[in-house]
Protein backbone atom coordinates (compact mmCIF):
# COMPACT_ATOMS: atom_id res chain seq x y z
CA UNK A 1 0.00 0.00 0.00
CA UNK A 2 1.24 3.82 -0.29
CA UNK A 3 1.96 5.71 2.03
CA UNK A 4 -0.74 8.91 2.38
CA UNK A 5 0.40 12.08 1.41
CA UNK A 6 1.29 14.92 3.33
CA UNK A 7 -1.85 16.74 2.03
CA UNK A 8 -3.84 13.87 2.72
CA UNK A 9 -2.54 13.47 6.26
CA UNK A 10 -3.15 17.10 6.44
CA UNK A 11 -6.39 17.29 5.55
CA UNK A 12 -7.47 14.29 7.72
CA UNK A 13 -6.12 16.17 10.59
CA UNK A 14 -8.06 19.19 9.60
CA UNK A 15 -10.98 17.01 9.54
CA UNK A 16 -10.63 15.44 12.81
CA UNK A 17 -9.76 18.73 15.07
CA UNK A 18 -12.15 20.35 13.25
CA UNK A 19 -14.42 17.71 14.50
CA UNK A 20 -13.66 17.35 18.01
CA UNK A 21 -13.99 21.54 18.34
CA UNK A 22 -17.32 21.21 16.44
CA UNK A 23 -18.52 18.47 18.90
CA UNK A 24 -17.64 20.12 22.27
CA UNK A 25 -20.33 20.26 24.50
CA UNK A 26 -20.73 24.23 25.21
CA UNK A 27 -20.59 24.93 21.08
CA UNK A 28 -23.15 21.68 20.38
CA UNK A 29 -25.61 23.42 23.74
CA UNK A 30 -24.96 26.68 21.27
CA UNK A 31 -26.03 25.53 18.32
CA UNK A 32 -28.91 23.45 19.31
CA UNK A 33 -29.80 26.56 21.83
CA UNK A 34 -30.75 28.53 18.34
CA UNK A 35 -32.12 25.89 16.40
CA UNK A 36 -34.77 25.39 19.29
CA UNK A 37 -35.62 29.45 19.05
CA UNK A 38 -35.23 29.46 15.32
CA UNK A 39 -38.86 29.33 14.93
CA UNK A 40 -39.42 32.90 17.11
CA UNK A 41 -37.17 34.46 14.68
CA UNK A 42 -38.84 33.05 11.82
CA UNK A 43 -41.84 34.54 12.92
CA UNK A 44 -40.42 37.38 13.78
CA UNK A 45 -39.60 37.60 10.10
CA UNK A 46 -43.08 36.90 8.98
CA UNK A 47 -44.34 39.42 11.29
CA UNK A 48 -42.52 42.31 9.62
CA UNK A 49 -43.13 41.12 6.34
CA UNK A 50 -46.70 41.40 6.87
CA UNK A 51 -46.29 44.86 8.92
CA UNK A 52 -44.46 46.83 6.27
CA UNK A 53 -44.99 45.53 3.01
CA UNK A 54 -48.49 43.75 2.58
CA UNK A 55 -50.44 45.85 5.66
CA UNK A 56 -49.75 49.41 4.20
CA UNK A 57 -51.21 48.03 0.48
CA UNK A 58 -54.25 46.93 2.11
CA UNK A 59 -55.00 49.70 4.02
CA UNK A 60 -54.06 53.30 5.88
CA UNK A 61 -54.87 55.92 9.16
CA UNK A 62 -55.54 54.26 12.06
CA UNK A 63 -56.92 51.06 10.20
CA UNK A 64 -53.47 50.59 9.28
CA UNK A 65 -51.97 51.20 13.01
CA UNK A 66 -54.29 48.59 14.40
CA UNK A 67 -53.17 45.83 11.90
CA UNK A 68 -49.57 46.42 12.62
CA UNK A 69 -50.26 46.21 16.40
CA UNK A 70 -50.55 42.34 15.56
CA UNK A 71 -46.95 42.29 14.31
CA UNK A 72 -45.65 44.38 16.85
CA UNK A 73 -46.92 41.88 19.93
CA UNK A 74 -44.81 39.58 17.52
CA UNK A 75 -41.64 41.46 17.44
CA UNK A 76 -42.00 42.30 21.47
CA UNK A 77 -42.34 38.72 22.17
CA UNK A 78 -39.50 37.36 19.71
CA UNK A 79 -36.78 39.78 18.51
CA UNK A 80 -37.39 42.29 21.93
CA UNK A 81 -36.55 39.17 24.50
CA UNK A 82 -34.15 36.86 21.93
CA UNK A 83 -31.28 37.34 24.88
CA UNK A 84 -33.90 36.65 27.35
CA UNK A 85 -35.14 33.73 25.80
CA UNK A 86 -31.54 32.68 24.65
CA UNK A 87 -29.90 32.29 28.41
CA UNK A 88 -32.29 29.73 29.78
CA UNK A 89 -32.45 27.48 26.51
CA UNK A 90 -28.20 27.12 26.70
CA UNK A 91 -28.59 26.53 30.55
CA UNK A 92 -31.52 23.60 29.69
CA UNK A 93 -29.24 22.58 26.88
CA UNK A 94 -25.33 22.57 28.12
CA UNK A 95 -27.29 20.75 31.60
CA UNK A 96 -28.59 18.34 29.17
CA UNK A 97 -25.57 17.67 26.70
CA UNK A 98 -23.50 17.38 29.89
CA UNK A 99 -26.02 14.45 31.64
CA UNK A 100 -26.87 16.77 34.65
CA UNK A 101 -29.95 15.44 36.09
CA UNK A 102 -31.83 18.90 36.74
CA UNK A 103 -31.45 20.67 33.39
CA UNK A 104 -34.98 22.40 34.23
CA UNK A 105 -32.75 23.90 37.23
CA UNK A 106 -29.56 25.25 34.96
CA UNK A 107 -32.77 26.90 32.97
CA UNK A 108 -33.50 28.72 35.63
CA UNK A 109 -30.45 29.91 37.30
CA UNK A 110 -29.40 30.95 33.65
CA UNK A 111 -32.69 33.44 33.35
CA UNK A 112 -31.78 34.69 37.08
CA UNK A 113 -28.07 35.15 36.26
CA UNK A 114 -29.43 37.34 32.88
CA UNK A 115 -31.35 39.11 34.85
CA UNK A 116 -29.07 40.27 37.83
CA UNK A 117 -26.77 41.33 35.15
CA UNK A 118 -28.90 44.13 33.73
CA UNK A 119 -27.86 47.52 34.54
CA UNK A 120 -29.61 48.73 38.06
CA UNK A 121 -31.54 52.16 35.85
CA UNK A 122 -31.89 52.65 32.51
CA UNK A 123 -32.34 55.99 30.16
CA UNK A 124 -35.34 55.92 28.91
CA UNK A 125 -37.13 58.44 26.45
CA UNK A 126 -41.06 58.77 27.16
CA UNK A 127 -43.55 59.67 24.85
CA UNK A 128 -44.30 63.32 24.47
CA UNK A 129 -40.42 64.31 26.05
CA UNK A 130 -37.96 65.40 24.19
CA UNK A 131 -35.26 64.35 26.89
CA UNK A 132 -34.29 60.93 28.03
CA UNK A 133 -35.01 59.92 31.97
CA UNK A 134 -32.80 57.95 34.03
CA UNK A 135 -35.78 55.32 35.66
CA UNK A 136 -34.73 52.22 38.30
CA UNK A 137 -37.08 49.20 38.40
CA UNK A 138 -37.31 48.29 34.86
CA UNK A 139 -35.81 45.99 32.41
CA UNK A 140 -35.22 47.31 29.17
CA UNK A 141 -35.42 45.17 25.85
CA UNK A 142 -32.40 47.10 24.46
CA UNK A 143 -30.21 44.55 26.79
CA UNK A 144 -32.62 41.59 27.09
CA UNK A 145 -32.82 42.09 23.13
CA UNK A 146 -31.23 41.48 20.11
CA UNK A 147 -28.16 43.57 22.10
CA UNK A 148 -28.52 41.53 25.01
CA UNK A 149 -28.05 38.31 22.71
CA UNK A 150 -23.89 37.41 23.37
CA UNK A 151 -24.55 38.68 26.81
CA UNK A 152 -27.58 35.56 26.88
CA UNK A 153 -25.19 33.26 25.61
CA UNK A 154 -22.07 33.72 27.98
CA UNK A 155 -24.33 34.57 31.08
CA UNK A 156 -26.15 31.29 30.52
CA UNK A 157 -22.48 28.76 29.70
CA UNK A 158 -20.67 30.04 32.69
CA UNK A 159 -23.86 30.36 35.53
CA UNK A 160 -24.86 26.99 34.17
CA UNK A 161 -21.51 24.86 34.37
CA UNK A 162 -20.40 26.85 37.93
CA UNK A 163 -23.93 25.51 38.80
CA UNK A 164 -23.12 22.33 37.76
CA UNK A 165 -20.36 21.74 39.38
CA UNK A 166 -21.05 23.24 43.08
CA UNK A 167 -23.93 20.72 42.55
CA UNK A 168 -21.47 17.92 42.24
CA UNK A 169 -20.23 18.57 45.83
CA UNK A 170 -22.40 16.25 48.01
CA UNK A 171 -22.07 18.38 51.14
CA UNK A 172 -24.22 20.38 49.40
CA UNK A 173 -27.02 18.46 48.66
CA UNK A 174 -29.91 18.75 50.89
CA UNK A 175 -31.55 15.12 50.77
CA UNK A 176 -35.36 15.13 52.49
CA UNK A 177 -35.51 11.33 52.04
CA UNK A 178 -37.59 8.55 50.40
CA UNK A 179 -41.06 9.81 50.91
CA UNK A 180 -40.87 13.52 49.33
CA UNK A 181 -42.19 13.70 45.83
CA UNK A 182 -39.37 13.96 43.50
CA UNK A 183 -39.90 17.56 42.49
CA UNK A 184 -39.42 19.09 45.52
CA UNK A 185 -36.43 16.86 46.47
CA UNK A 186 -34.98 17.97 42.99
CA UNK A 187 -35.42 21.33 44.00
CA UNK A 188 -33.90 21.12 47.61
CA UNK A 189 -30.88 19.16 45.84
CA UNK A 190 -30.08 22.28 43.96
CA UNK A 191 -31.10 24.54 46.68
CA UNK A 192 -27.50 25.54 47.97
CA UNK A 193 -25.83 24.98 44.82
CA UNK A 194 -28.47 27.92 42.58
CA UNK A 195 -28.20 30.22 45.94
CA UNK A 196 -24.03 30.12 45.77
CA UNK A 197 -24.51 30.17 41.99
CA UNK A 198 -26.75 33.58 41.83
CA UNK A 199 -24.76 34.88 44.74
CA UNK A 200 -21.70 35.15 42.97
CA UNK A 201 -23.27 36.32 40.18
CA UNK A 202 -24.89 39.18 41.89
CA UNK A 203 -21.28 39.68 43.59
CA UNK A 204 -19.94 40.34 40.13
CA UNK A 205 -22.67 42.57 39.15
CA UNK A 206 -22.09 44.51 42.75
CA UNK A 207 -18.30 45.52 41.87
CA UNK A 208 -18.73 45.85 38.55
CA UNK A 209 -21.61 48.73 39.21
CA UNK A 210 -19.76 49.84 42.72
CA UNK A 211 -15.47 49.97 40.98
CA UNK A 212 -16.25 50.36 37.44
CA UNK A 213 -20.20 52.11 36.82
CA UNK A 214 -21.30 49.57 34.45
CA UNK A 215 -23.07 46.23 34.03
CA UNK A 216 -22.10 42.77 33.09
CA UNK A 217 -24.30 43.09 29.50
CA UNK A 218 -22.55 46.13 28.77
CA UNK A 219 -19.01 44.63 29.21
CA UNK A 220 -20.07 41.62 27.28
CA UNK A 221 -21.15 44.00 24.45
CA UNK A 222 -18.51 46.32 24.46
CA UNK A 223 -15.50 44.15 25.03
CA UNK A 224 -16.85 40.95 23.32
CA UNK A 225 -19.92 40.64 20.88
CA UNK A 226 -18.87 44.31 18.72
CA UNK A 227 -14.77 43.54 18.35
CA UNK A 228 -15.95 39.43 17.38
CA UNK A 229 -18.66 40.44 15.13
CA UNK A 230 -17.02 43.03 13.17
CA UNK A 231 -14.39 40.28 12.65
CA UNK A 232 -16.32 37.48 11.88
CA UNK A 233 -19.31 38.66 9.72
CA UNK A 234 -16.97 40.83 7.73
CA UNK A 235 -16.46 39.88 4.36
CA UNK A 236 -13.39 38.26 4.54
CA UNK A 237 -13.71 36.78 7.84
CA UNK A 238 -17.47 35.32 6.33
CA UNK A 239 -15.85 33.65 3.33
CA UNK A 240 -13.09 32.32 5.47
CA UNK A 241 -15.14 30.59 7.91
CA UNK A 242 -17.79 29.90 5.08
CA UNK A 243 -15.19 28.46 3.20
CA UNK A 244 -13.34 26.12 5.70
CA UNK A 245 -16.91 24.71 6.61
CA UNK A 246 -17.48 23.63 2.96
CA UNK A 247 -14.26 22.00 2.82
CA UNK A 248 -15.10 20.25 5.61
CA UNK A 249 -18.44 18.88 3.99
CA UNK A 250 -16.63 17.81 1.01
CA UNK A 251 -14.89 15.87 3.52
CA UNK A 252 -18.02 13.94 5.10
CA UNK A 253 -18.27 16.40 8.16
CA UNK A 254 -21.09 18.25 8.35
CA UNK A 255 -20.58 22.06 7.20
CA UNK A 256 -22.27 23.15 10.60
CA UNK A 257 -19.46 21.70 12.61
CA UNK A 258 -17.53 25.78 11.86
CA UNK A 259 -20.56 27.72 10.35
CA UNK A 260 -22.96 26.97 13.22
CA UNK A 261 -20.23 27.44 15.97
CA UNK A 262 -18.38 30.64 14.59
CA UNK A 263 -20.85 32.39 12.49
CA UNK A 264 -24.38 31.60 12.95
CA UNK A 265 -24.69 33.06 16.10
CA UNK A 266 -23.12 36.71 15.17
CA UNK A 267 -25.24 36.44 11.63
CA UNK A 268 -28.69 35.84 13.12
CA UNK A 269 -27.80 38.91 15.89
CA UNK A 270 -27.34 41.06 12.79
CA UNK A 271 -30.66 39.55 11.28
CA UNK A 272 -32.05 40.80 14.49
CA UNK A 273 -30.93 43.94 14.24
CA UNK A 274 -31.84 44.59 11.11
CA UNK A 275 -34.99 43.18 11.78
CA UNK A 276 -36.06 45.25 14.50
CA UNK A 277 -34.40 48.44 12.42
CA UNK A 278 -36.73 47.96 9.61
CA UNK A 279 -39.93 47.58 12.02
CA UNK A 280 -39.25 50.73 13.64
CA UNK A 281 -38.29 52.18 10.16
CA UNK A 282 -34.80 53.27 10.93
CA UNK A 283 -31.83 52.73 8.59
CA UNK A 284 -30.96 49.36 7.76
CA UNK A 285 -27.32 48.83 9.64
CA UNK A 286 -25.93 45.47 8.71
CA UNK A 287 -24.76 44.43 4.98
CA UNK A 288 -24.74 40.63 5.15
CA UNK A 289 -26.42 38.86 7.70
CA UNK A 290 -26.91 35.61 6.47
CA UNK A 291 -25.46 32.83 3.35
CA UNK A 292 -28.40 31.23 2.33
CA UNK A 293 -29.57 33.41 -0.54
CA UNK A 294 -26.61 33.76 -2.48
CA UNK A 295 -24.05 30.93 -0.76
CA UNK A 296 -25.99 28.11 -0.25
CA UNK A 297 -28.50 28.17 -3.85
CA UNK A 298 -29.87 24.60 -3.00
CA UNK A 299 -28.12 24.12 -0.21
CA UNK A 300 -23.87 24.14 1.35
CA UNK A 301 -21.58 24.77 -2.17
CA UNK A 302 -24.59 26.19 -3.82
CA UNK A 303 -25.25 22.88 -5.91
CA UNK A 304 -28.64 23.57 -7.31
CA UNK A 305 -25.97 25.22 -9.76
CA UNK A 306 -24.37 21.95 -10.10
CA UNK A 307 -27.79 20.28 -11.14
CA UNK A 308 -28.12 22.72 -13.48
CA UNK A 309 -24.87 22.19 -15.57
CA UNK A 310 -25.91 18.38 -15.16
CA UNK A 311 -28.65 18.91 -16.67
CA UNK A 312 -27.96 20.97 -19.77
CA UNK A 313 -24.68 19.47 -20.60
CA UNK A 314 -23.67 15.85 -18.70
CA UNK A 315 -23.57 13.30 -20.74
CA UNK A 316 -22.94 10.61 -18.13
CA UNK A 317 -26.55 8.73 -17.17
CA UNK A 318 -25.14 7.80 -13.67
CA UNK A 319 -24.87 11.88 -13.07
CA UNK A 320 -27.91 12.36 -14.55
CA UNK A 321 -29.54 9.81 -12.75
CA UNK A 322 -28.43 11.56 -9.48
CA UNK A 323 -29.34 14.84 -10.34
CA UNK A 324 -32.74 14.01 -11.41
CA UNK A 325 -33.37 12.66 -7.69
CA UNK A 326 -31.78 15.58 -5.97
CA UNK A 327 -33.56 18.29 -7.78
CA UNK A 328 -36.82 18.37 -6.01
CA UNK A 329 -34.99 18.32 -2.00
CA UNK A 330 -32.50 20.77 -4.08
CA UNK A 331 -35.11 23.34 -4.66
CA UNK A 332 -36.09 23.63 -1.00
CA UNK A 333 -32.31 23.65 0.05
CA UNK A 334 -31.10 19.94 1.09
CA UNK A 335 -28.40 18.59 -0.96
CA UNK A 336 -27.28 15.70 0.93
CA UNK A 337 -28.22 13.57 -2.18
CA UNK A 338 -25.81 15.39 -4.20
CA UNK A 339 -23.39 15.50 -1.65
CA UNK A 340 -22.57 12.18 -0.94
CA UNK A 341 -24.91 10.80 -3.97
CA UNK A 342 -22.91 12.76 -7.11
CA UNK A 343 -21.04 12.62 -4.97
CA UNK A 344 -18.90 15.83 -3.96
CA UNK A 345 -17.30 13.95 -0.93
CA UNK A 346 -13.62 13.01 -1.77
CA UNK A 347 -14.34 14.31 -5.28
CA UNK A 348 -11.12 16.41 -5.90
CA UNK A 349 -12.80 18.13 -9.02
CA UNK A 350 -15.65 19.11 -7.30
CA UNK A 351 -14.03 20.15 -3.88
CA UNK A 352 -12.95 23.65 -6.27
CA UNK A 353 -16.37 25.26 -7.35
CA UNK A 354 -17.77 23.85 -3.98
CA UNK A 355 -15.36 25.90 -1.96
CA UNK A 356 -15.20 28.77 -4.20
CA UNK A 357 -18.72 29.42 -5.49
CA UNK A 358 -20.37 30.60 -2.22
CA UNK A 359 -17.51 33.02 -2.12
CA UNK A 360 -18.71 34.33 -5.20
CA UNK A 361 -21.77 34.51 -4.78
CA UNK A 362 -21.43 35.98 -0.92
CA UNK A 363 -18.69 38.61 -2.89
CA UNK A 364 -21.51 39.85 -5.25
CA UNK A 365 -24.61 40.37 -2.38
CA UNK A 366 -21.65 42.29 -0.34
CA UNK A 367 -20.88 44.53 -3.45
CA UNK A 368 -24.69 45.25 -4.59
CA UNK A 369 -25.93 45.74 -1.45
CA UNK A 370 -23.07 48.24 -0.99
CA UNK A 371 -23.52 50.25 -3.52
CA UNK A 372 -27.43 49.98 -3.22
CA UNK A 373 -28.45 48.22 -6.48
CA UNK A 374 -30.07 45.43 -3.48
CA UNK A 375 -31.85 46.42 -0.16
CA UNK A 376 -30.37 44.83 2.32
CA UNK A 377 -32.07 41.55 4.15
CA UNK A 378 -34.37 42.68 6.72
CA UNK A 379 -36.52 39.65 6.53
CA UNK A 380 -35.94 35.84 8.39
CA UNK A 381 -37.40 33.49 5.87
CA UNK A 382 -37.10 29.88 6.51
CA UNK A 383 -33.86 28.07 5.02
CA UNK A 384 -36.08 25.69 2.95
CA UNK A 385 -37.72 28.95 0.88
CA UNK A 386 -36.95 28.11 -2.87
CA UNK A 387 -34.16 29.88 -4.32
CA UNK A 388 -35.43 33.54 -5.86
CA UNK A 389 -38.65 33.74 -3.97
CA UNK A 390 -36.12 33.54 -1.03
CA UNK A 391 -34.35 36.33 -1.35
CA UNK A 392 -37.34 38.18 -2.79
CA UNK A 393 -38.99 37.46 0.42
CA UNK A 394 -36.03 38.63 2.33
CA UNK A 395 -35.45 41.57 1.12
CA UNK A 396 -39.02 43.01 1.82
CA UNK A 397 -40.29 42.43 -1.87
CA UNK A 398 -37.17 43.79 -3.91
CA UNK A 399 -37.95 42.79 -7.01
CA UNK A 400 -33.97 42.87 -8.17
CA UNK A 401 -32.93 40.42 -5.72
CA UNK A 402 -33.90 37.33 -7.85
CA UNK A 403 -32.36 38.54 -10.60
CA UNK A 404 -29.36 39.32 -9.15
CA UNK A 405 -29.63 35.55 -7.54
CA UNK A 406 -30.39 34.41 -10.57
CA UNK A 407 -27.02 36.17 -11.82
CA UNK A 408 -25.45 34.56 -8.95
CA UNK A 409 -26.76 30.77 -10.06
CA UNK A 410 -25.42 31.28 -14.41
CA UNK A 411 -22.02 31.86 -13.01
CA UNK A 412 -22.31 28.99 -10.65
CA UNK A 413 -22.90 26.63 -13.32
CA UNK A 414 -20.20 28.41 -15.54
CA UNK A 415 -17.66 27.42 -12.80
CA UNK A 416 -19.31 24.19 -12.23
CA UNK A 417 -19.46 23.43 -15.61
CA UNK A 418 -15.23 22.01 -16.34
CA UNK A 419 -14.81 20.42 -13.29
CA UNK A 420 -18.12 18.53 -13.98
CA UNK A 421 -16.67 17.26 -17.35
CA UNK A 422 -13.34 16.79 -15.27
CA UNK A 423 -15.25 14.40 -12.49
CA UNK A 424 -17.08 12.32 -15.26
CA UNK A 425 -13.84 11.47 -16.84
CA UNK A 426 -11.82 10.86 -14.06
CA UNK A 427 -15.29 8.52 -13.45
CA UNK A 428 -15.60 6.66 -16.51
CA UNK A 429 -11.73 5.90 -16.44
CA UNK A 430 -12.17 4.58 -13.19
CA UNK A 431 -14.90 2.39 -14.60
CA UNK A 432 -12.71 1.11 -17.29
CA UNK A 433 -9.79 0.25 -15.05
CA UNK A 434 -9.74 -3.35 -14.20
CA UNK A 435 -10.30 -4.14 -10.53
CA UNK A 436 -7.20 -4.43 -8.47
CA UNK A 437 -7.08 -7.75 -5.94
């Protein structure tokens, strides 16, 4: 046998450290954390839809006001509380992931711990006043919000696992015995471990407002969320991580592994944002905030674009085969047929335009939106929307984003077009090689 090459050995060490980071147990409690509040956001995204572009055709005055109070409810209950809602579904989560035997528990101390951190008075500005207030007592959604969102998610990890592990200490387990329903000896187990737990939380939020006039959320915000999100949903720092996730799927790990650890999170808090900026009808402030509508055209590597060139121009019946029964999942998004059916997984042709034409696309959205030839994305639309009503959607009913997604899609199969031809003779060569014993 030969010996692997040193690309090969590289690349299966890539592959397996990029694996173990993807499968550590506070970035897995992340990830599933905001696929179980996915939906809120989604209908958060419906909600706006329906508040600023179909509402306002249908009707005006005070008509108009009383429609959009339904979306606003929406918006107050999803985008308003998404770091509220955030902490508590990490705590249930990481407790879960980690085999802790009161997740329920870690849920709670995790909403506590949010909430001690919020800043003692807020500046509010009242109706009618033309000066902001300074008012105690209240909890404002600008830090249990879309803000408040990194501040959710390291509030909830660290509360949780220091409650998990002063509940690992048996001296501090209060045991009432045999005969106590289990629910309340649950609770008195995790009595003395959530009161140390919120204690020094609150003792962190006591010198932080007593030495330094500030709060926990806006140190998180300040120091953490702005410096890693300017870095990560840049361009270059998107089609970076973007990029090293795809190679990873054309290596039979799962894209997600460094998409949903390093950039989801920081995308779908500018989603938010931009969200809640177009609801209140303020400028739009983030450029890209997501890959779907112009990186992943039916699905990770774009490979709708794939089907395409497969279909117009393959010659092969095994490909064509293939792409025939991945076109209808590819429409809505899921490519795993293609993927490991075409297949792109060890397929050194096909690793090239996989990589590279998400970049492209993700290059062109970052330039038209720029230079305002695209509105920006203001709109959560589910990930299986078909490609062009997508991004139509997305953009609040822009009637140029298909076509510059459709622009996107006939370079896509340009690029995917010679490395196709290249895979299907590489293929049938392989088929005419006599089998080795």
């Amino acid at each position: 046998m030969k010996k692997d090459s040193r690309g090969s050995r590289f690349l299966d060490k890539f592959a397996e450290v990029s694996a173990k980071i993807g499968n550590e147990v506070h970035l897995r409690s992340l990830r599933d954390a905001f696929a179980l509040i996915m939906p809120l956001f989604i209908l958060a995204g419906v909600a706006v839809l329906f508040n600023n572009v179909f509402f306002p055709k249908i009707a005006s005055g005070e008509t108009l006001l009383n429609l959009q109070y339904w979306g606003n409810t929406i918006t107050r209950g999803t985008l308003s509380i998404a770091g509220l809602v955030l902490a508590p579904a990490i705590g249930y989560l990481l407790a879960k992931n980690k085999g802790f035997i009161n997740p329920m528990a870690a849920s709670i101390v995790a909403l506590s711990s949010l909430i001690m951190t919020n800043p003692e008075t807020v500046e509010l500005l009242l109706p009618n006043s033309e000066k902001a207030e300074m008012f105690s007592g209240v909890i404002s959604f600008g830090n249990v919000g879309t803000t408040g969102m990194f501040a959710g998610i390291i509030v909830g990890l660290l509360s949780v696992e220091l409650f998990i592990k002063l509940s690992s200490i048996k001296r501090l387990e209060i045991n009432l015995g045999d005969n106590i329903p289990p629910a309340v000896s649950a609770s008195f187990s995790a009595l003395l471990p959530a009161a140390l737990t919120l204690s020094a939380v609150s003792l962190v939020a006591t010198l932080l407002y007593v030495f330094g006039n500030t709060d926990l959320i806006t140190l998180i915000t300040n120091l953490i969320q702005e410096p890693l999100r300017r870095v990560n949903t840049s361009l270059p720092g998107i089609i970076l991580i973007y990029s090293c996730g795809n190679l990873l799927f054309t290596l039979g790990i799962h894209q997600t592994v460094i998409n949903g650890t390093l950039l989801d999170p920081l995308m779908l808090l500018n989603l938010n944002e931009n969200m809640a900026a177009y609801a209140a009808h303020k400028a739009i402030p983030n450029v890209l905030v997501n890959t779907d509508h112009f990186g992943m055209i039916g699905g990770s590597g774009s490979t709708l674009c794939l089907l395409i060139a497969t279909f117009l121009f393959s010659k092969m019946k095994s490909s064509r085969d293939v792409a025939a029964l991945s076109v209808a999942p590819g429409v809505f998004n899921i490519n795993e047929p293609v993927i490991f059916g075409y297949p792109i997984v060890f397929n050194i042709p096909m690793i090239i335009p996989f990589v590279l034409q998400p970049a492209i696309g993700l290059t062109i959205q970052y330039v038209v939106t720029s230079l305002g030839w695209l509105n920006r994305v203001v709109v959560m639309v589910p990930w299986t929307t078909p490609p062009l009503l997508n991004s139509y959607l997305a953009t609040a009913g822009d009637w140029r984003a298909p076509l510059w997604q459709l622009l996107v899609i006939v370079l896509g199969v340009l690029l995917y077009l010679p490395f196709m031809k290249i895979s299907e003779r590489i293929l049938q060569k392989q088929a005419a090689m006599p089998e080795s014993i």
